[in-house]
Protein backbone atom coordinates (compact mmCIF):
# COMPACT_ATOMS: atom_id res chain seq x y z
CA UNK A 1 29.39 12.98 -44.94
CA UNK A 2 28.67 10.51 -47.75
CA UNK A 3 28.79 12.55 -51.45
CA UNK A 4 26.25 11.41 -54.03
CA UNK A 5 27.27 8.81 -56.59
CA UNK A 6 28.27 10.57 -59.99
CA UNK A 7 28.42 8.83 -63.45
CA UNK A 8 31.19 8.95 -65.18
CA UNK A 9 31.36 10.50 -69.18
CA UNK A 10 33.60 9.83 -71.34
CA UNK A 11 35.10 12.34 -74.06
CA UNK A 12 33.31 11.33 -76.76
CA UNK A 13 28.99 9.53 -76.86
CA UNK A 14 28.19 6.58 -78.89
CA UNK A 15 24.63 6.91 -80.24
CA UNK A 16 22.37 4.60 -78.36
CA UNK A 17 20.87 1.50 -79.96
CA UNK A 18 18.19 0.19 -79.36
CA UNK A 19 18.05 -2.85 -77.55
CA UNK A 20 16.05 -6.15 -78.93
CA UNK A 21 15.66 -7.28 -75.68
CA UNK A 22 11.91 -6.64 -73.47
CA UNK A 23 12.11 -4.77 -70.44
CA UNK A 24 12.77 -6.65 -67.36
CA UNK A 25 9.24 -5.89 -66.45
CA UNK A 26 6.50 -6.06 -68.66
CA UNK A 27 3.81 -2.71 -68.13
CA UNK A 28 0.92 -5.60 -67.67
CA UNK A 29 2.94 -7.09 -64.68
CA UNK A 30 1.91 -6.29 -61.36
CA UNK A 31 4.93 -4.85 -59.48
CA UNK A 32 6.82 -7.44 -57.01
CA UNK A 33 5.28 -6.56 -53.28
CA UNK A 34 8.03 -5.85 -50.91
CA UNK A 35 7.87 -7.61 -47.46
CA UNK A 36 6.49 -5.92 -44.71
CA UNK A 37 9.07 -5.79 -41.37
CA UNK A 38 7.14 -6.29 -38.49
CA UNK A 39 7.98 -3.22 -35.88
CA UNK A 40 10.73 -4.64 -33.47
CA UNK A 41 9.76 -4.96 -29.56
CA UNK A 42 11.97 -2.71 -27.65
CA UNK A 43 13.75 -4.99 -25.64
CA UNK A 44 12.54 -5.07 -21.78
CA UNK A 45 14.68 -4.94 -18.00
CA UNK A 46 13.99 -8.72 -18.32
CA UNK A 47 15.46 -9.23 -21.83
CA UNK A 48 18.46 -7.52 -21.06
CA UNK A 49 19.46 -8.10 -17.75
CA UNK A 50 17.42 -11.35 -16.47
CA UNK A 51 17.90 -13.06 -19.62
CA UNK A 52 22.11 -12.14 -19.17
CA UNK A 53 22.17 -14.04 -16.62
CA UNK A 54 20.18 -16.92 -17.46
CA UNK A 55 17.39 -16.14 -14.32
CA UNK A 56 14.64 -18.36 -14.15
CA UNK A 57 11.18 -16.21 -13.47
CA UNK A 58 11.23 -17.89 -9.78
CA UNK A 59 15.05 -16.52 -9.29
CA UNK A 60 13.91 -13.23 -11.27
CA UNK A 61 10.91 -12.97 -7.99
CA UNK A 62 13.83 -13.20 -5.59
CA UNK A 63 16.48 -10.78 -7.66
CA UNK A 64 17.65 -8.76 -4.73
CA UNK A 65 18.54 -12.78 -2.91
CA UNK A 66 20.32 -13.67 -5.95
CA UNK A 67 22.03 -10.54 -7.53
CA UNK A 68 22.16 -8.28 -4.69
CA UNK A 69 20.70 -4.94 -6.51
CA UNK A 70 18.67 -5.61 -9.52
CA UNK A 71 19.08 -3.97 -12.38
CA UNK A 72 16.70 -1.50 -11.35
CA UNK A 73 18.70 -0.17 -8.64
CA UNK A 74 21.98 -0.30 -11.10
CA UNK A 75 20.35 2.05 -13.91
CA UNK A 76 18.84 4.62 -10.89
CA UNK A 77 22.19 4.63 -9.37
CA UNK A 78 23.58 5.11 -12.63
CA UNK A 79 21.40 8.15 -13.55
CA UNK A 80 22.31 9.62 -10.47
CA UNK A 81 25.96 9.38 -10.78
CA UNK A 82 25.50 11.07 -14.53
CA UNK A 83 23.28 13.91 -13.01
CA UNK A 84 26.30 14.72 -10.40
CA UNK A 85 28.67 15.00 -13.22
CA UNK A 86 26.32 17.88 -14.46
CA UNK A 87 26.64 19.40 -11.74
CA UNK A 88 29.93 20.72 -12.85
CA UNK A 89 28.24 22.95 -15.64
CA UNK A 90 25.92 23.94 -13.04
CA UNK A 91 28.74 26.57 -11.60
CA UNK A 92 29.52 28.30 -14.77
CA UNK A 93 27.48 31.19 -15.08
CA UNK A 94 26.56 30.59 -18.84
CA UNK A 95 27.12 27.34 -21.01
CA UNK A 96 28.24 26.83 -24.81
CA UNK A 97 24.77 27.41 -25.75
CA UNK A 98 24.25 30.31 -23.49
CA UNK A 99 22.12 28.46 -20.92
CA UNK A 100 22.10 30.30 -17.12
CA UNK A 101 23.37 27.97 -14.32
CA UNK A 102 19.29 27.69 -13.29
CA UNK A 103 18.21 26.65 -17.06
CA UNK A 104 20.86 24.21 -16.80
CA UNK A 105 19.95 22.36 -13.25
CA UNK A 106 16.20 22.60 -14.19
CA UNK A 107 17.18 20.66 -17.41
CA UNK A 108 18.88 18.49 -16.25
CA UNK A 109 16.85 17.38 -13.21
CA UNK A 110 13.79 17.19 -15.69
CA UNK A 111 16.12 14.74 -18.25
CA UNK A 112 17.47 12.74 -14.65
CA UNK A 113 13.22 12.33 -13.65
CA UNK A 114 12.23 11.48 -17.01
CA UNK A 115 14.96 8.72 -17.34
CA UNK A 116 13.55 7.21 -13.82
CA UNK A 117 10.11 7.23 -14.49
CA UNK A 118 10.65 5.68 -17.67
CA UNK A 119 12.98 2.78 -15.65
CA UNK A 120 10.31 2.54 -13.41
CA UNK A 121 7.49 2.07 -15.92
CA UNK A 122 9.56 -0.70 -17.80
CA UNK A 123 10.45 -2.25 -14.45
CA UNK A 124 5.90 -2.38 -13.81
CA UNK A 125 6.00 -4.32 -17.39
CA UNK A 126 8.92 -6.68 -16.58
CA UNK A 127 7.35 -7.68 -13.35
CA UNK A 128 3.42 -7.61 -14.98
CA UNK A 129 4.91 -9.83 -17.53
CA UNK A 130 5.74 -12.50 -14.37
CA UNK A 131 2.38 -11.88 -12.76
CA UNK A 132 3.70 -9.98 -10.16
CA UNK A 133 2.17 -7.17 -10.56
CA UNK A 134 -1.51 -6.02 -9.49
CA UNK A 135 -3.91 -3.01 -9.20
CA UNK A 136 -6.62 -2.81 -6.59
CA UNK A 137 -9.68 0.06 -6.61
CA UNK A 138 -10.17 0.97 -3.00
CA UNK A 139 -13.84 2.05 -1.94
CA UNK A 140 -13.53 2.66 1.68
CA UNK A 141 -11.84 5.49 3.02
CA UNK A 142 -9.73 3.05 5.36
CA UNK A 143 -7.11 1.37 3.33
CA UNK A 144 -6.32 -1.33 6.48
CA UNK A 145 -2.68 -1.51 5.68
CA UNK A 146 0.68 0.60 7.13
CA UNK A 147 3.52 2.09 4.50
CA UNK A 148 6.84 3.01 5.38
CA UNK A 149 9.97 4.16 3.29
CA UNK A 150 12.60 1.28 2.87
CA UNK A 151 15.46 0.99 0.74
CA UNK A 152 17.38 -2.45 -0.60
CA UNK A 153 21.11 -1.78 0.84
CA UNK A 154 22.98 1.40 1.32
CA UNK A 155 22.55 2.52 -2.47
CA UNK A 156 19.49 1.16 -3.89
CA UNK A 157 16.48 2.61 -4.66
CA UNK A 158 13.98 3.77 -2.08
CA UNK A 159 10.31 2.71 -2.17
CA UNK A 160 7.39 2.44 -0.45
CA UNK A 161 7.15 -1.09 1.43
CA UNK A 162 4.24 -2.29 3.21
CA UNK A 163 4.72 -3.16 6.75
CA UNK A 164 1.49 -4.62 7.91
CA UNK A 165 -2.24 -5.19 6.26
CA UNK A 166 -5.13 -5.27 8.61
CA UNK A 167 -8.40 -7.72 9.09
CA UNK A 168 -10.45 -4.83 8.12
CA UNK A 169 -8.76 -4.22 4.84
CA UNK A 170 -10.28 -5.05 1.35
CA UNK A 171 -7.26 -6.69 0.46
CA UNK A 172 -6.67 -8.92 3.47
CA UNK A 173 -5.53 -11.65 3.89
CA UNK A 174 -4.76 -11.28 0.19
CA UNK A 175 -3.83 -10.26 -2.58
CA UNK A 176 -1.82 -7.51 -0.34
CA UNK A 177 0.88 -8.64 1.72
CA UNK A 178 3.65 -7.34 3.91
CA UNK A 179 6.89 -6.61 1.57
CA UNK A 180 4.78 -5.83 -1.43
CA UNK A 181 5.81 -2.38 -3.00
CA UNK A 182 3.13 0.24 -3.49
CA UNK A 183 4.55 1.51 -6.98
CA UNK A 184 1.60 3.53 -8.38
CA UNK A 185 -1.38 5.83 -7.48
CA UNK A 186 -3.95 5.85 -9.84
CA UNK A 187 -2.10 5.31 -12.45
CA UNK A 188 0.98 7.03 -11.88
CA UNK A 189 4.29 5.73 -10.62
CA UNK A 190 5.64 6.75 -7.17
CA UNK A 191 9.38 8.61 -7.98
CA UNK A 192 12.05 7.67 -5.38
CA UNK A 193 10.01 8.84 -2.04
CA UNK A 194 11.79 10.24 0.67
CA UNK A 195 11.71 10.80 4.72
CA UNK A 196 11.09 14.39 3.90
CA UNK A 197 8.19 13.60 1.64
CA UNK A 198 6.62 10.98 3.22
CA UNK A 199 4.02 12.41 5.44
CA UNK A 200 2.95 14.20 2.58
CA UNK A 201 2.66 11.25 0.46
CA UNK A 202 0.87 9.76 3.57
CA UNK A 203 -1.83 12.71 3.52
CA UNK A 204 -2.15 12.79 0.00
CA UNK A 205 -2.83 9.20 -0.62
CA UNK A 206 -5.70 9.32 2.51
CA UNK A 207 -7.22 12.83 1.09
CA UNK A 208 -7.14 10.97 -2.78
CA UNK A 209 -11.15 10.97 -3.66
CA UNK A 210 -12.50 7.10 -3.75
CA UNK A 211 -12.68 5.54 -5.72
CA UNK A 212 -8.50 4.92 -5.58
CA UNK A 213 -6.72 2.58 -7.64
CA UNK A 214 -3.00 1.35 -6.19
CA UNK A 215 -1.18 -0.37 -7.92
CA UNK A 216 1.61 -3.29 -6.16
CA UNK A 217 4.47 -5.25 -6.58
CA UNK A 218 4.64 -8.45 -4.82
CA UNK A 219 7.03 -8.30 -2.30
CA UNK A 220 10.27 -11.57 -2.64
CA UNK A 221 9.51 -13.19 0.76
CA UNK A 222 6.06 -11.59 1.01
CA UNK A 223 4.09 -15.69 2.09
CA UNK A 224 6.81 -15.67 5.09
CA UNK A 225 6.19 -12.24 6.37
CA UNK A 226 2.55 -12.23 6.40
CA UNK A 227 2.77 -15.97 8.66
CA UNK A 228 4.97 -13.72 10.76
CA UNK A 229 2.65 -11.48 11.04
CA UNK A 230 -0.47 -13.20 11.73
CA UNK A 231 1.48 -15.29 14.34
CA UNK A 232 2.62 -11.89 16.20
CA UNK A 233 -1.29 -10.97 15.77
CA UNK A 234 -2.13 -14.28 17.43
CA UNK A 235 0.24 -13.55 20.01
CA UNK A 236 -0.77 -10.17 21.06
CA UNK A 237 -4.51 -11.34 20.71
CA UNK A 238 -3.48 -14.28 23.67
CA UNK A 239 -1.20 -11.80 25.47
CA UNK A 240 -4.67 -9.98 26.07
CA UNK A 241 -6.35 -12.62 27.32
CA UNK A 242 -4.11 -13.08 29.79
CA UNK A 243 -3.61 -9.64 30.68
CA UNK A 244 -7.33 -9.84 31.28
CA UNK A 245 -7.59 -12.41 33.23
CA UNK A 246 -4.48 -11.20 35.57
CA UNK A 247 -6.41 -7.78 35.81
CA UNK A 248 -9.65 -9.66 36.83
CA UNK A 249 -7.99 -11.74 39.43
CA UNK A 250 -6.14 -8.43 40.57
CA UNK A 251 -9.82 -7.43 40.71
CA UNK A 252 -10.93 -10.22 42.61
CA UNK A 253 -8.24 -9.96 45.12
CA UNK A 254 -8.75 -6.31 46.21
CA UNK A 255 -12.54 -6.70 46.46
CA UNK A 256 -12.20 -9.80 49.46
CA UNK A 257 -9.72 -7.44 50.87
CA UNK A 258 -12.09 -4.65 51.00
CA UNK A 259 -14.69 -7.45 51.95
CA UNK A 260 -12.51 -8.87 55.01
CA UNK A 261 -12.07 -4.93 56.09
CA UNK A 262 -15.14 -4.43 56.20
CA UNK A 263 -16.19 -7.62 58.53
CA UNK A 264 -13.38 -6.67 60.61
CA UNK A 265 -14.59 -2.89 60.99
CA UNK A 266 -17.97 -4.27 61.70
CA UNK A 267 -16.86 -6.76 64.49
CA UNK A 268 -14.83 -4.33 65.97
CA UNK A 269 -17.77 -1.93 66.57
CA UNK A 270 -19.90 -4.39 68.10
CA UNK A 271 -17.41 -5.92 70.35
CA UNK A 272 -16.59 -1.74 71.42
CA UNK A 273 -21.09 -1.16 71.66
């Protein structure tokens, strides 16, 4: 700890004189204003990480192509590597401050979801601040587009990725496309979805009252897959057609077959009357 200054005394005091010098400031001058310090801008995913290694905003779009996990998957993996360490003071019964085992994990798994959601929040920013990012308010009660759980390697974060988007969809053929991330529902950030959770994130997005706002990420090869798409669409759609016009000429086939039986039946019985 620091101490407070002291002055020093001596043994023995001088009288003090009286100096024929002014004060340094006059009482009629107006004191000297100090500067105001502008509040610092906590410094973003993008100022840290991107900026480390010297990322253009096109290379940032394509992160996961250039740096294999972005930083968001580092700092998540991170967390949970420091929440399994907890663990260990999960065993003892009581801890230094006399916390039970349950006080502890609760704790601690509240600190650990905190920490993500906070990641994830500055992650929206970084990506908002590249005009990535975008909300749409759904109406209908059919969304017209197909979610799924995907994850970017073995030990990156999971998300919600969207698969397909639909003609009937108020967000087709744009701005929604396949690979975009579904990040948010109304307003609040989707935290590391799982297979177990899914379906229930499936029902409770469909059951949300409309208006909905969702909010997206724009997928890093998002123009290729929805080509890919709309070509497979195109494909299926002519697949169809020709289906069609097999089945009709199946059709076709059977009823001058039927049509030649019958003739035949009939010239049979009049040859037999």
């Amino acid at each position: 700890m620091f101490g407070r200054s002291k002055s020093r005394t001596g043994a023995s005091r001088s009288p003090m004189k009286s100096s024929s010098r002014s004060s340094s400031r006059d009482e009629n001058t107006a004191p000297t204003a100090r500067p105001q310090l502008s509040p610092q801008k906590r410094a973003s995913l993008k100022d840290i990480y991107y900026e480390e290694h010297k990322l253009t905003d096109d290379e940032i779009k394509k992160r996961h192509e250039r740096l294999g996990y972005d930083p968001l998957d580092k700092l998540i993996q991170s967390e949970r590597i420091a929440l399994n360490e907890k663990k260990s003071a999960w065993t003892s019964k009581r801890d230094r401050v006399g916390k039970t085992q349950k006080q502890l994990e609760e704790m601690h798994k509240k600190e650990y979801r905190d920490r993500v959601r906070t990641l994830l929040r500055e992650h929206i920013e970084t990506m908002a601040e590249l005009g990535i990012v975008f909300h749409h308010t759904f109406r209908k009660d059919r969304l017209g587009f197909q979610i799924l759980i995907a994850r970017y390697g073995e030990e990156g974060r999971e998300y919600i990725h969207v698969e397909e988007t639909m003609p009937h969809s108020e967000v087709w053929p744009g701005p929604l496309k396949p690979t975009d991330e579904l990040i948010a529902v109304n307003g609040k950030v989707i935290m590391e979805p799982s297979q177990d959770r899914f379906k229930d994130l499936q029902k409770a997005i469909l059951r949300c009252p409309r208006p909905l706002k969702l909010t997206f990420i724009h997928g890093e090869r998002r123009d290729e897959a929805f080509a890919e798409q709309e070509e497979r669409r195109a494909m299926r759609g002519e697949d169809k057609v020709v289906r069609t016009s097999v089945l009709d000429a199946r059709a076709a086939c059977l009823a001058a077959a039927r049509a030649a039986a019958a003739r035949e039946t009939a010239a049979l019985d009049a040859a037999v009357a």
